[in-house]
C-alpha atoms as a PDB file:
ATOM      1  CA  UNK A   1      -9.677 -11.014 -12.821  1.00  0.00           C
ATOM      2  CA  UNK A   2      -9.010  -7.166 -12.997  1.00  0.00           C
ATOM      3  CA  UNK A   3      -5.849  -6.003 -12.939  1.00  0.00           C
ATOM      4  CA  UNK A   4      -4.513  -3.047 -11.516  1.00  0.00           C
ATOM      5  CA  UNK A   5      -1.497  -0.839 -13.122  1.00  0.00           C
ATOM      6  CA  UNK A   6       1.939  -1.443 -11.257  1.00  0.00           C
ATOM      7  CA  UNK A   7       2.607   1.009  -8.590  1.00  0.00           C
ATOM      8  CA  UNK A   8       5.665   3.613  -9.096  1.00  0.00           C
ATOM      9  CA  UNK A   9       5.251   5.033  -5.501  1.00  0.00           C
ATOM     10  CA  UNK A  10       8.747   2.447  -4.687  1.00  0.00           C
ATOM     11  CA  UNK A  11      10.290   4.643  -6.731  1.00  0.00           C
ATOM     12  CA  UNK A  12       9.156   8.242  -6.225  1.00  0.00           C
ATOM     13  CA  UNK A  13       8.838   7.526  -2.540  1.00  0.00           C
ATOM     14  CA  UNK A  14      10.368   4.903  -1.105  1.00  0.00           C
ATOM     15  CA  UNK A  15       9.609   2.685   2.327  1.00  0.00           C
ATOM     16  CA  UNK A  16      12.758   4.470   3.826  1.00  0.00           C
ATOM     17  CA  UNK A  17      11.043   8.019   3.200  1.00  0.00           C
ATOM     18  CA  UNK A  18       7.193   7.587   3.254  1.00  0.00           C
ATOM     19  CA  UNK A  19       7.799   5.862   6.624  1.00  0.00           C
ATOM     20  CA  UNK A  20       9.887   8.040   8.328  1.00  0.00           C
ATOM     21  CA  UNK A  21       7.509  11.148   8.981  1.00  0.00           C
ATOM     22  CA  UNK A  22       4.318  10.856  11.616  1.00  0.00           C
ATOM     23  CA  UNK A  23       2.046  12.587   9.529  1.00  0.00           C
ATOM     24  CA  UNK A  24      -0.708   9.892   9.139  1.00  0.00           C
ATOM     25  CA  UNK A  25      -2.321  11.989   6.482  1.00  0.00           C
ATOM     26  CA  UNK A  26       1.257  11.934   4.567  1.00  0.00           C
ATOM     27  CA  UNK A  27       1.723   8.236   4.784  1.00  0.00           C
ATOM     28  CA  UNK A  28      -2.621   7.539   4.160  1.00  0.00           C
ATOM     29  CA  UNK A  29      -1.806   9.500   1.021  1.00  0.00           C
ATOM     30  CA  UNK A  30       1.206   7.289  -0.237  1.00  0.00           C
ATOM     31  CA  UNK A  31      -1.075   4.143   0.902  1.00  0.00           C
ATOM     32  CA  UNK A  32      -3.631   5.300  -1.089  1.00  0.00           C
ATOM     33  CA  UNK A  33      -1.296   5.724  -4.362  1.00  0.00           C
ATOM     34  CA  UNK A  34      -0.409   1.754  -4.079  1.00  0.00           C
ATOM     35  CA  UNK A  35      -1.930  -0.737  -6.643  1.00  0.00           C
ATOM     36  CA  UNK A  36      -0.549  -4.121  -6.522  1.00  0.00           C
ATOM     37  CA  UNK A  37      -0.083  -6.264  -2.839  1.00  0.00           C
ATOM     38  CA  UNK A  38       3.867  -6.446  -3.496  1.00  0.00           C
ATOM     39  CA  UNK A  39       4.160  -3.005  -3.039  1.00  0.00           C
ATOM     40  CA  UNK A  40       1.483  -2.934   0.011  1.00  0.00           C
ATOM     41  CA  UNK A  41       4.376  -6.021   1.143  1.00  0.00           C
ATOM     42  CA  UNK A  42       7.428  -3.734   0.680  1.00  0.00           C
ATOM     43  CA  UNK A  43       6.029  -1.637   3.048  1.00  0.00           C
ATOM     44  CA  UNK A  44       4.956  -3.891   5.550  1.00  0.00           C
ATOM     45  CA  UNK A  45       8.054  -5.112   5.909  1.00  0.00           C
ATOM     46  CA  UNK A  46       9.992  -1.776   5.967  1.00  0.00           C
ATOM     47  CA  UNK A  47       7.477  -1.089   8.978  1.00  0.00           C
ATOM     48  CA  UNK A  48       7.788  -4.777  10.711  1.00  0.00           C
ATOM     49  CA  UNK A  49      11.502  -4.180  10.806  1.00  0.00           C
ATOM     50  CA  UNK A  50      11.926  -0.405  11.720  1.00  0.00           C
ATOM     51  CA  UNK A  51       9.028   1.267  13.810  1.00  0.00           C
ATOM     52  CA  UNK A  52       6.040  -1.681  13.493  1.00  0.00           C
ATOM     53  CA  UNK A  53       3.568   1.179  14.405  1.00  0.00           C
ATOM     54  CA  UNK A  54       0.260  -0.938  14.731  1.00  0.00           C
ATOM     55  CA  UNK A  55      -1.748   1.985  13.285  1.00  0.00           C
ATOM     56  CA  UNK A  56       0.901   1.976  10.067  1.00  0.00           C
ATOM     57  CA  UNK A  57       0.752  -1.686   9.572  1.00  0.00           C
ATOM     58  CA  UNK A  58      -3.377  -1.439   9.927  1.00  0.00           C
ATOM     59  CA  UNK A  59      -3.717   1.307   7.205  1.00  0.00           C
ATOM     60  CA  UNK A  60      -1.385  -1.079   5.040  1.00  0.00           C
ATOM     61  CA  UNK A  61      -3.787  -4.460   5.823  1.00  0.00           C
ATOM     62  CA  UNK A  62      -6.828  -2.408   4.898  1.00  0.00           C
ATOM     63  CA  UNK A  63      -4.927  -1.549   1.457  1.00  0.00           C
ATOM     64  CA  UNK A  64      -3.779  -5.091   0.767  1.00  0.00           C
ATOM     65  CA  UNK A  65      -7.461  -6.110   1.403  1.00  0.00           C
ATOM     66  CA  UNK A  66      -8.862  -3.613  -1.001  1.00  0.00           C
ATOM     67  CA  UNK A  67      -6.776  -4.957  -3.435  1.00  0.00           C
ATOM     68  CA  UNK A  68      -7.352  -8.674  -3.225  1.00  0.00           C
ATOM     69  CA  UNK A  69     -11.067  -7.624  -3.434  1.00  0.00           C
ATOM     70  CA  UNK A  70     -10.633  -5.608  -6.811  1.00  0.00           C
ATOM     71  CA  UNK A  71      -8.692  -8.390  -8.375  1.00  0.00           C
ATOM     72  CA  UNK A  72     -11.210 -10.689  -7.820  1.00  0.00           C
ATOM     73  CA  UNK A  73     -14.159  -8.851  -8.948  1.00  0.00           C
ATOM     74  CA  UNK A  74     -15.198  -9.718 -12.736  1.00  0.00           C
ATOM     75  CA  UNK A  75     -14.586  -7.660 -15.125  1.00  0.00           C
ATOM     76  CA  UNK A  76     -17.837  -5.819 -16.421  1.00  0.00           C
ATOM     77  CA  UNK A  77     -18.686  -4.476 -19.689  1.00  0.00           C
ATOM     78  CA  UNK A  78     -19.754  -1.524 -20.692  1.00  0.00           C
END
């Protein structure tokens, strides 16, 4: 199973912050920074319980399935 490094985007940006602008390209970027579904979770619930913007929540479900996908693709070797 390959594993992904832990995110730090909860710390440098927040839910609170990277969810509070309507700049889609702002909050695809922070999305895109995210490496590990508990983060992709914090976020999803920040959003479920403050704006639950369907478009928000979809760009965070498309994350969360990248993710399962990577960490259960076998390890190759070089």
């Amino acid at each position: 199973m390959r594993q992904l490094a832990p995110t730090r985007i909860a710390e440098a940006l927040p839910p609170e912050r990277l969810l509070e602008t309507n700049q889609q390209r702002l909050i695809r970027g922070g999305i895109v920074c995210m490496h590990d579904i508990l983060t992709v979770q914090q976020y999803v619930a920040y959003e479920n319980q403050h704006e639950g913007r369907r478009w928000v929540l979809r760009m965070l479900a498309a994350r969360a399935a990248v993710l399962r996908e990577l960490e259960t693709e076998p390890e190759t070797e070089d």
